[in-house]
Protein backbone atom coordinates (compact mmCIF):
# COMPACT_ATOMS: atom_id res chain seq x y z
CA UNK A 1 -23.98 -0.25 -110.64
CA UNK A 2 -27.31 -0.66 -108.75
CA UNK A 3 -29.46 2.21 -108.04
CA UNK A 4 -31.73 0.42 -105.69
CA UNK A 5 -31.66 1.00 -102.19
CA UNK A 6 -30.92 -2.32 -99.89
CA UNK A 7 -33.01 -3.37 -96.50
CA UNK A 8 -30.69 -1.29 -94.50
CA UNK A 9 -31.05 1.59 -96.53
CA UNK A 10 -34.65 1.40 -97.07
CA UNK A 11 -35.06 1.64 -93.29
CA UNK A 12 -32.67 4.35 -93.01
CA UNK A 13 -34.99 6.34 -95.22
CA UNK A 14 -38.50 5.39 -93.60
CA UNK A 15 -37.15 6.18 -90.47
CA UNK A 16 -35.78 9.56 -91.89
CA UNK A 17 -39.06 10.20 -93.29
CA UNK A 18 -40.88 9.80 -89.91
CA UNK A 19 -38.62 12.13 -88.27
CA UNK A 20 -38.37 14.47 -90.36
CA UNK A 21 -41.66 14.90 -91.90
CA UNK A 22 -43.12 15.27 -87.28
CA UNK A 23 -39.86 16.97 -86.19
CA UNK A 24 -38.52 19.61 -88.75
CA UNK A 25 -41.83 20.22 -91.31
CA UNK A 26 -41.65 23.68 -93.59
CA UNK A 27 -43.03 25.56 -90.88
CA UNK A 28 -39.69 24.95 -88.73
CA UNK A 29 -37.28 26.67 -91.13
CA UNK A 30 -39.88 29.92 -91.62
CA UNK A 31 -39.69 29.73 -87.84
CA UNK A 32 -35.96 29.37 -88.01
CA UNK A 33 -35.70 32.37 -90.47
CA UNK A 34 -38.46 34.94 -88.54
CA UNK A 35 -36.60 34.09 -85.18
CA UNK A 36 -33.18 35.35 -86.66
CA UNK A 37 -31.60 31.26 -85.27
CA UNK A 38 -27.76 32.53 -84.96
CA UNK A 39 -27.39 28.56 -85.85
CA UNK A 40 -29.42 28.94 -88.74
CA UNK A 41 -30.80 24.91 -87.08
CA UNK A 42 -32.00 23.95 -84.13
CA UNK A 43 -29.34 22.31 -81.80
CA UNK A 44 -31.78 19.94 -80.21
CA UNK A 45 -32.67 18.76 -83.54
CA UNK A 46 -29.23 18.25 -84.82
CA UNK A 47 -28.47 16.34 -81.71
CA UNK A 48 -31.91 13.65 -82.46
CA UNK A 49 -30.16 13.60 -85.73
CA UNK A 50 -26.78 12.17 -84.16
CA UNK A 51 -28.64 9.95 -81.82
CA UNK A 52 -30.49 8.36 -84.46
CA UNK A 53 -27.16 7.56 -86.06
CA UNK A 54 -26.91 10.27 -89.71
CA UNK A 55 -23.94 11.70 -88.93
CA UNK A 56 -22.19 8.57 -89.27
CA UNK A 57 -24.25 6.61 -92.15
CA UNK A 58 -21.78 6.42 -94.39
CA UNK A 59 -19.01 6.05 -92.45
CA UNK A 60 -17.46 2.72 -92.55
CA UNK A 61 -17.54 0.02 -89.74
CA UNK A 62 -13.87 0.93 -88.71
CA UNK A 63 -14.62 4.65 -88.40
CA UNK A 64 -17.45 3.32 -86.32
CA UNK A 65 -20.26 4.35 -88.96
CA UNK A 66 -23.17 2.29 -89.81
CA UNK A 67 -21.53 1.49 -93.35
CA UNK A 68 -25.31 1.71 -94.97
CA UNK A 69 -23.50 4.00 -98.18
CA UNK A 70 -24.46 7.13 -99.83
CA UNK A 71 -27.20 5.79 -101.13
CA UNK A 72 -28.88 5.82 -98.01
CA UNK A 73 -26.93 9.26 -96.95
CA UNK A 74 -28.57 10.35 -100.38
CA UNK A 75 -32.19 9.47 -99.10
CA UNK A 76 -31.68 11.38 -96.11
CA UNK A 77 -30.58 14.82 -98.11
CA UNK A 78 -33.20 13.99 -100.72
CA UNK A 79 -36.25 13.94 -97.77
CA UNK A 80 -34.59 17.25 -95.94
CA UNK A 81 -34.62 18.98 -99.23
CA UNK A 82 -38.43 18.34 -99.64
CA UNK A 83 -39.02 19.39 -96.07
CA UNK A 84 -36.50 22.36 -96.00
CA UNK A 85 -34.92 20.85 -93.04
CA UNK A 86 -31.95 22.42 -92.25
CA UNK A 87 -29.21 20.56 -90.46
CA UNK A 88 -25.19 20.60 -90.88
CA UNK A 89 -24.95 17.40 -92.54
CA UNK A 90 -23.23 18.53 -95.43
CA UNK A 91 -20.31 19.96 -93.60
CA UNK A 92 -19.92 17.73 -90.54
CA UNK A 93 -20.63 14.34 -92.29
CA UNK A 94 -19.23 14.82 -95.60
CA UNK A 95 -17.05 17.38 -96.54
CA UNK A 96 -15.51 16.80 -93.32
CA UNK A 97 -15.84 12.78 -92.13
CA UNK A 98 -14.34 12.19 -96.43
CA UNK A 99 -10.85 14.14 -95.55
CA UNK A 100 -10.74 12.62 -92.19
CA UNK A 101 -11.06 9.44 -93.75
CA UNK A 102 -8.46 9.64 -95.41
CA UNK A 103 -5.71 10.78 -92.81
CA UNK A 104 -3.38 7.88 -92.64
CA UNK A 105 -1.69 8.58 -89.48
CA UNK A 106 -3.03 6.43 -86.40
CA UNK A 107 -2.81 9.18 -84.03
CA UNK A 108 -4.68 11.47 -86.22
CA UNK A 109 -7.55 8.91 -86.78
CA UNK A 110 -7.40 8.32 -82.79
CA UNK A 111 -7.99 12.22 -81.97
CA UNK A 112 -10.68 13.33 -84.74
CA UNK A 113 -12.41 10.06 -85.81
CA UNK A 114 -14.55 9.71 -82.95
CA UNK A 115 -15.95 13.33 -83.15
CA UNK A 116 -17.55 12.49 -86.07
CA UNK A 117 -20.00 10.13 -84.44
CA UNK A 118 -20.18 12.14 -81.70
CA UNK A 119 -21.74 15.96 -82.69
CA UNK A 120 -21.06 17.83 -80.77
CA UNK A 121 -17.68 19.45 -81.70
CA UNK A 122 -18.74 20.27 -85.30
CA UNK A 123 -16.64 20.21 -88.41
CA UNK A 124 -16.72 22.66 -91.34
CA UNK A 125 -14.72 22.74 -94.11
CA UNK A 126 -13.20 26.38 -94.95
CA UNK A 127 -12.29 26.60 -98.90
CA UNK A 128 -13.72 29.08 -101.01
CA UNK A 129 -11.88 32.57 -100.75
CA UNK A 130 -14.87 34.17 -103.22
CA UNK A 131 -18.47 34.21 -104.17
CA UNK A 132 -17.60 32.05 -106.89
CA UNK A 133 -16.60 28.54 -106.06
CA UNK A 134 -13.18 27.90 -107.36
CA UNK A 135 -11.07 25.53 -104.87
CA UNK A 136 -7.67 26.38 -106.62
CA UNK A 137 -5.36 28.24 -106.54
CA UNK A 138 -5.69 29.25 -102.82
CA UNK A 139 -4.16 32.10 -101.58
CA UNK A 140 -4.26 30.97 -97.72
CA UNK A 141 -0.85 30.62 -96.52
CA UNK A 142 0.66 28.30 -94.40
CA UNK A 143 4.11 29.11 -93.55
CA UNK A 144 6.45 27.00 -91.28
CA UNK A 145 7.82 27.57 -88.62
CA UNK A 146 10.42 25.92 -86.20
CA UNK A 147 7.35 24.15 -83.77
CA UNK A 148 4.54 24.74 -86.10
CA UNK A 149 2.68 26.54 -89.06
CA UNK A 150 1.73 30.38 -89.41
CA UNK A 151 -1.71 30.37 -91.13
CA UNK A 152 -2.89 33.68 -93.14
CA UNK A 153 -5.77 34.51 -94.98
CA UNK A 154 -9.39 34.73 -96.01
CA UNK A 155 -12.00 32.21 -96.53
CA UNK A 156 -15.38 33.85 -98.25
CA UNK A 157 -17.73 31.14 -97.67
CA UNK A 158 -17.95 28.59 -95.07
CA UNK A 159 -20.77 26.01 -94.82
CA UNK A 160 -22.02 25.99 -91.40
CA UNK A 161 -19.11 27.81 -90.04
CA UNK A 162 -20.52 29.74 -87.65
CA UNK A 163 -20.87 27.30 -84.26
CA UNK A 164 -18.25 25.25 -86.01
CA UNK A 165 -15.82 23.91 -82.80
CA UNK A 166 -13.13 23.06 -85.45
CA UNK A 167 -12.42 24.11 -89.32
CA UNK A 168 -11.06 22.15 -91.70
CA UNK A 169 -8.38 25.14 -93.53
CA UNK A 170 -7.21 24.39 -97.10
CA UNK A 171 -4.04 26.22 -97.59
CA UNK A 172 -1.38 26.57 -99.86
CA UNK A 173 2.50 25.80 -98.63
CA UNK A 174 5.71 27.52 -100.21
CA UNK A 175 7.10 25.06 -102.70
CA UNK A 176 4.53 23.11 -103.22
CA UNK A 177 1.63 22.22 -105.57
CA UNK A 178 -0.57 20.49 -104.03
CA UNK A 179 -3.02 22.41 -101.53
CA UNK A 180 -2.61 21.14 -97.52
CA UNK A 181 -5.38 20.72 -95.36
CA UNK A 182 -5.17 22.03 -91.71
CA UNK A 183 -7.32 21.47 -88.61
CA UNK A 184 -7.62 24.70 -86.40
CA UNK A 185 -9.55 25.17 -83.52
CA UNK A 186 -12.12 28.25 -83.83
CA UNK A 187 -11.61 29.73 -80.86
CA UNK A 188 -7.64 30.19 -81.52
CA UNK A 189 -6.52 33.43 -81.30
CA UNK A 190 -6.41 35.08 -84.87
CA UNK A 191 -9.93 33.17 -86.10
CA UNK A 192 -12.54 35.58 -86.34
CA UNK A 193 -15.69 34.23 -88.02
CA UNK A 194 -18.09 36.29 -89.79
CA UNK A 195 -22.00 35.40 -89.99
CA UNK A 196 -23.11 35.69 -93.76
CA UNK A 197 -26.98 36.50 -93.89
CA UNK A 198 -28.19 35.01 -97.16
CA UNK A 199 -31.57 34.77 -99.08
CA UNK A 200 -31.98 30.75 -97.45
CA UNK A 201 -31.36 31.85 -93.73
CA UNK A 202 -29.31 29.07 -93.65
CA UNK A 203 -25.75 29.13 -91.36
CA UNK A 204 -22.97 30.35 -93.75
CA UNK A 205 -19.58 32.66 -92.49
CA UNK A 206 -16.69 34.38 -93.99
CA UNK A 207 -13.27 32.94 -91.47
CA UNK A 208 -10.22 35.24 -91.46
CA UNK A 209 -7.18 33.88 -90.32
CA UNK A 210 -4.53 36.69 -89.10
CA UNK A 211 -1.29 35.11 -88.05
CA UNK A 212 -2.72 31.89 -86.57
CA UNK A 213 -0.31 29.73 -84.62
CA UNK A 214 -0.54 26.10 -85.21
CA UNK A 215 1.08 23.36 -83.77
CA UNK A 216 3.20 20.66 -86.18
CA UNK A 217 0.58 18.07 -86.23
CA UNK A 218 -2.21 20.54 -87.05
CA UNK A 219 -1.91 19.60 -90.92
CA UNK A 220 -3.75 16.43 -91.77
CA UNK A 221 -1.91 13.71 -93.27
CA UNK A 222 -3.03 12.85 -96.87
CA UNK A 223 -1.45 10.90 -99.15
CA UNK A 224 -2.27 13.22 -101.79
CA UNK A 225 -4.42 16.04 -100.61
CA UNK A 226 -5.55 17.14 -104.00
CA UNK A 227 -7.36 14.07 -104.46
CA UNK A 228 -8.91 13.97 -101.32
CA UNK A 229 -10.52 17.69 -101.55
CA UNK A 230 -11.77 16.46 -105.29
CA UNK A 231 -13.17 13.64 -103.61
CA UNK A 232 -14.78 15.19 -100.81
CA UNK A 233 -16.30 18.06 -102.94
CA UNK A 234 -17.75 15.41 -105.22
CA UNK A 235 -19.60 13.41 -102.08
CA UNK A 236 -20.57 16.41 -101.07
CA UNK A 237 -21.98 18.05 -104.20
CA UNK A 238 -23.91 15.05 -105.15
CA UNK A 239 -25.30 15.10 -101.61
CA UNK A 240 -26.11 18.68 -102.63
CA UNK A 241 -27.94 17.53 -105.68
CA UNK A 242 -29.97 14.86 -103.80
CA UNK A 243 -31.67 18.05 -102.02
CA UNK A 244 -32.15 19.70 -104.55
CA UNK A 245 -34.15 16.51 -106.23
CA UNK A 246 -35.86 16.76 -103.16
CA UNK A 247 -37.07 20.05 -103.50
CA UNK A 248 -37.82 19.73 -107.05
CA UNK A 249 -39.97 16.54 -106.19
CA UNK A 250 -42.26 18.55 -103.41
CA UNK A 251 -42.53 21.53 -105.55
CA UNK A 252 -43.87 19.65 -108.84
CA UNK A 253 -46.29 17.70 -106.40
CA UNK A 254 -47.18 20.89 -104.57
CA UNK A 255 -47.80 22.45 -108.19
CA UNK A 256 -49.95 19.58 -109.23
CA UNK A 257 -52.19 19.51 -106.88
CA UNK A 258 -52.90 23.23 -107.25
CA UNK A 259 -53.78 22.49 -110.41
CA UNK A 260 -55.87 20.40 -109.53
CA UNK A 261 -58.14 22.72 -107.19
CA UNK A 262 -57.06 26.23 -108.55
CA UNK A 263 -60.63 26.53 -110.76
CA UNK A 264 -61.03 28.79 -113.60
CA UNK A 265 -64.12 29.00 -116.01
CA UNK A 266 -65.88 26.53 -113.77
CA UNK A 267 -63.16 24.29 -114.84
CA UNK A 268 -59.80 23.02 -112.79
CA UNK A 269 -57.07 24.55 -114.31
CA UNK A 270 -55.28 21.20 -114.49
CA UNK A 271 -57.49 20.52 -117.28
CA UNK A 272 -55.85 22.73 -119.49
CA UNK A 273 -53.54 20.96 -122.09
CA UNK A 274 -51.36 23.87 -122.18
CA UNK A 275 -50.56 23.58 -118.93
CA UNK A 276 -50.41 19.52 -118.43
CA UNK A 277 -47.83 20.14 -121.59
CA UNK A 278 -45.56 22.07 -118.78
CA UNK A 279 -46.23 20.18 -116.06
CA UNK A 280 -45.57 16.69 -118.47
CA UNK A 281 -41.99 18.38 -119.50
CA UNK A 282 -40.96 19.55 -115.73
CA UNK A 283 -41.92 16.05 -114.65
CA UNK A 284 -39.47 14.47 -117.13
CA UNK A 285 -36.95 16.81 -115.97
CA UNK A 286 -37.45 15.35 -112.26
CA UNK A 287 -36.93 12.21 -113.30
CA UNK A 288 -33.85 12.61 -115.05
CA UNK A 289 -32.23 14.16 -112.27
CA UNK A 290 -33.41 11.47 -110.19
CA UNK A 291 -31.41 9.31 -112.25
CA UNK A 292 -28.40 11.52 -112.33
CA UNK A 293 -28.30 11.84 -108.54
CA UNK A 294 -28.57 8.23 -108.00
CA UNK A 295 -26.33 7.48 -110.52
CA UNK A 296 -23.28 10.00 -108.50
CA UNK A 297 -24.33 8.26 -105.52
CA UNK A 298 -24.10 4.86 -106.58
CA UNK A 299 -20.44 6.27 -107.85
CA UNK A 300 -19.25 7.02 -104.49
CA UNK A 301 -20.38 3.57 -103.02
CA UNK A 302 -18.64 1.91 -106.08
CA UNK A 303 -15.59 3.57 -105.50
CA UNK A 304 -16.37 4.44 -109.50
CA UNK A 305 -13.20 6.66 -111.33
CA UNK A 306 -16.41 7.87 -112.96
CA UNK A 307 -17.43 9.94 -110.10
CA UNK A 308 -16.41 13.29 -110.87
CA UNK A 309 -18.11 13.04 -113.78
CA UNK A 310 -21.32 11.88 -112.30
CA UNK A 311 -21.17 14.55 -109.69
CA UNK A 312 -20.61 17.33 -111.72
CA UNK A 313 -23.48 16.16 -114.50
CA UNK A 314 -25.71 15.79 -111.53
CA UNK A 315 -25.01 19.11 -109.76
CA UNK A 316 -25.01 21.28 -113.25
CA UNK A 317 -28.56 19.42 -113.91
CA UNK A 318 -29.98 20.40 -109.92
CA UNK A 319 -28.58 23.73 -110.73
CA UNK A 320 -30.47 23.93 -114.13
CA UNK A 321 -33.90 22.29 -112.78
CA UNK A 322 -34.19 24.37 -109.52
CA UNK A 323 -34.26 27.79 -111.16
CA UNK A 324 -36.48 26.13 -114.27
CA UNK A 325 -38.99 24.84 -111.61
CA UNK A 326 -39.29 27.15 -109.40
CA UNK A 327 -40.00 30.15 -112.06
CA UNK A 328 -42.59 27.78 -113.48
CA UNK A 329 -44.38 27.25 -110.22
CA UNK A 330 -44.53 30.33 -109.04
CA UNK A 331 -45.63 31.27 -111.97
CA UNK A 332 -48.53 28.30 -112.25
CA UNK A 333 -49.70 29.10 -108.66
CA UNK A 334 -50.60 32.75 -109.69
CA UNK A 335 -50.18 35.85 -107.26
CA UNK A 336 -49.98 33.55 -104.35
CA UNK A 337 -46.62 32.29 -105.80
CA UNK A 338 -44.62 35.24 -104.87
CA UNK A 339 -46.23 35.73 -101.56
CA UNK A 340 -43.68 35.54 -99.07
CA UNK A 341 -46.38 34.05 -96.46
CA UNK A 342 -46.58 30.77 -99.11
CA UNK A 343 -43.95 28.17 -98.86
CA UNK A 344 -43.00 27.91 -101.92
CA UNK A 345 -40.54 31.28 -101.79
CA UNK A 346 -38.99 29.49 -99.01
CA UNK A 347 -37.87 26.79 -101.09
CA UNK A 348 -36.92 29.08 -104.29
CA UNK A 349 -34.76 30.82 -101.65
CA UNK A 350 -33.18 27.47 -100.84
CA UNK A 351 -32.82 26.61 -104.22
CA UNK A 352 -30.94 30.10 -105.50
CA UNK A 353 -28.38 29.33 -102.72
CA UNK A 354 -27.67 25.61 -103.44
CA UNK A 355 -27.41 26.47 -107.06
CA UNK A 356 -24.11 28.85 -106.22
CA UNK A 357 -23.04 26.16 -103.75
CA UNK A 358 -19.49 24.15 -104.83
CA UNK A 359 -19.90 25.21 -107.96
CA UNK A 360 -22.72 26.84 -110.01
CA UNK A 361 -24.01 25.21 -113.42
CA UNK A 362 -21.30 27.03 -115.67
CA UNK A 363 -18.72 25.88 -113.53
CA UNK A 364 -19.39 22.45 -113.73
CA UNK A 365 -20.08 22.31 -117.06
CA UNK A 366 -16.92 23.28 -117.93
CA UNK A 367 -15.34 21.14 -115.23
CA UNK A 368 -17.43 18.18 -117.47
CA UNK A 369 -16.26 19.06 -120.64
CA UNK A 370 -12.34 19.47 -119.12
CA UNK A 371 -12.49 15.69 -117.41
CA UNK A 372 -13.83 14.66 -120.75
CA UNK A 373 -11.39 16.10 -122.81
CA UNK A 374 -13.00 18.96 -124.56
């Protein structure tokens, strides 16, 4: 398993880095969260984004993606995490493109495939039916019904479900185990989608679905649905942790070189063993999740039975690091730290919210100890 990234992939990410670092800097997302952005991103962006191919990444070449892997997906969330750039990549180009992916049927692949690559008609997947994540048991109904499926119930937390043209519904099915997956078109009557305003002004919505009418072929057809939803949860939460090794890598930088000018005692306060001690310990910690991350990553690409193992040792670790960092920086950068006119409570704001993303660091350790027997 090879944690280096390939040609392709390298130039995915120095491209990445250009754009991102001229076209959506800090300052965009405190301009996004003053000016109240219903979106919670800017559409123009997002549509650069598609043009210059993300979307589609790590799609394969008969999806029509450019096949480069999550490793270079991963380098992409890992550079908008130290920028704060906030696009819905997540939702539309994981959680999303893995079920579709996996829909066997020809006309299914036909009709939602090429919206993928294309943007415009976004994707979001609607699970979670409380503040906690827990993906099962659901209680969304699907009932059926001579020409279709009757759809009823309450999803709590959407990932950039508000502007979403098309939700991806997990429900549960009388008389079965196995949760179904259904595709429903926003704008149906009976979808009524709720903005959620929290700390990371990011877009999140609570869906309710009162007696929505859905035609036959509305649910996706998986093989084994269960597996797919693990699988697409896992892509996407160690997507999630390659942000949040993003952010953890700007903020220890950030905090070093404060350090490095903040002067006490005619001194820099850098110079202070007590301190280097802290900074020497938090660096380590980087590190190791950098090595966790690419490690889930490398997983997906591999096609590795590992994965779910991976993902949920590198998401409990992001978790874990992000709230350890953060104190400690705000902390090291004095009263300035808790200013809300310094960046860095921007990206503890970010980091609080990704933490309680599909699945918070209690949830997956326990998921880790479960898959391992424990």
């Amino acid at each position: 398993m090879g944690f280096l990234l390939n040609q392709e992939q390298t130039m995915l990410r120095e491209s990445a880095l250009a754009f991102i670092a001229e076209q959506s800097p800090v300052a965009q997302q405190r301009a996004l969260r003053d000016g109240a952005a219903p979106l919670g991103y800017n559409p123009a962006l997002w549509q650069q984004a598609v043009e210059l191919g993300w979307p589609i990444a790590a799609l394969p070449e008969n999806a029509g993606g450019l096949a480069v892997g999550y490793a270079g997906l991963g380098a992409i969330f890992e550079l908008m995490g130290r920028h704060l750039a906030a696009l819905p990549l997540l939702s539309h180009s994981v959680l999303a493109a893995e079920l579709l992916l996996q829909v066997n049927d020809a006309a299914q692949q036909a009709r939602w495939w090429p919206l993928l690559a294309a943007g415009d008609e976004r994707l979001a997947l609607a699970l979670d039916e409380s503040q906690q994540h827990w993906p099962r048991p659901l209680k969304t109904m699907a009932e059926r019904q001579a020409d279709g499926w009757l759809l009823q119930g309450d999803k709590a937390f959407v990932i950039d479900g508000v502007g979403a043209r098309w939700l991806l519904v997990a429900a549960q099915v009388a008389g079965e185990s196995a949760p179904a997956l259904f595709i429903v078109d926003s704008a149906a009557a009976g979808v009524a989608i709720t903005p959620l305003h929290l700390a990371d002004s990011r877009n999140h919505a609570r869906v309710t679905l009162q007696a929505v009418q859905l035609p036959a072929d509305a649910r996706l057809a998986l093989p084994d649905p269960a597996a797919a939803l693990d699988h697409a949860l896992d892509c996407a939460r160690s997507c999630l942790a390659a942000e949040a090794y993003g952010m953890a890598r700007e903020v220890l930088e950030r905090t070093v070189a404060y350090l490095k000018e903040r002067v006490q005692f005619d001194v820099a306060i850098g110079s202070f063993q007590a301190l280097q001690h802290r900074m020497a310990r938090l660096y380590c910690e980087v590190e190791m999740l950098d090595s966790c991350v690419r490690a889930a990553l490398a997983a997906i690409d591999s096609r590795s039975p590992g994965l779910p193992l991976l993902a949920s040792l590198a998401k409990a670790r992001a978790n874990d690091l992000c709230i350890t960092l953060l104190n400690e920086a705000v902390q090291l950068h004095g009263g300035i730290g808790v200013t809300d006119e310094f960046d860095l409570g921007l990206f503890m704001k970010r980091a609080r919210v990704i933490g309680q993303t599909l699945g918070d660091s209690l949830y997956h350790r326990e998921r880790y100890a479960r898959l391992k027997g424990l």
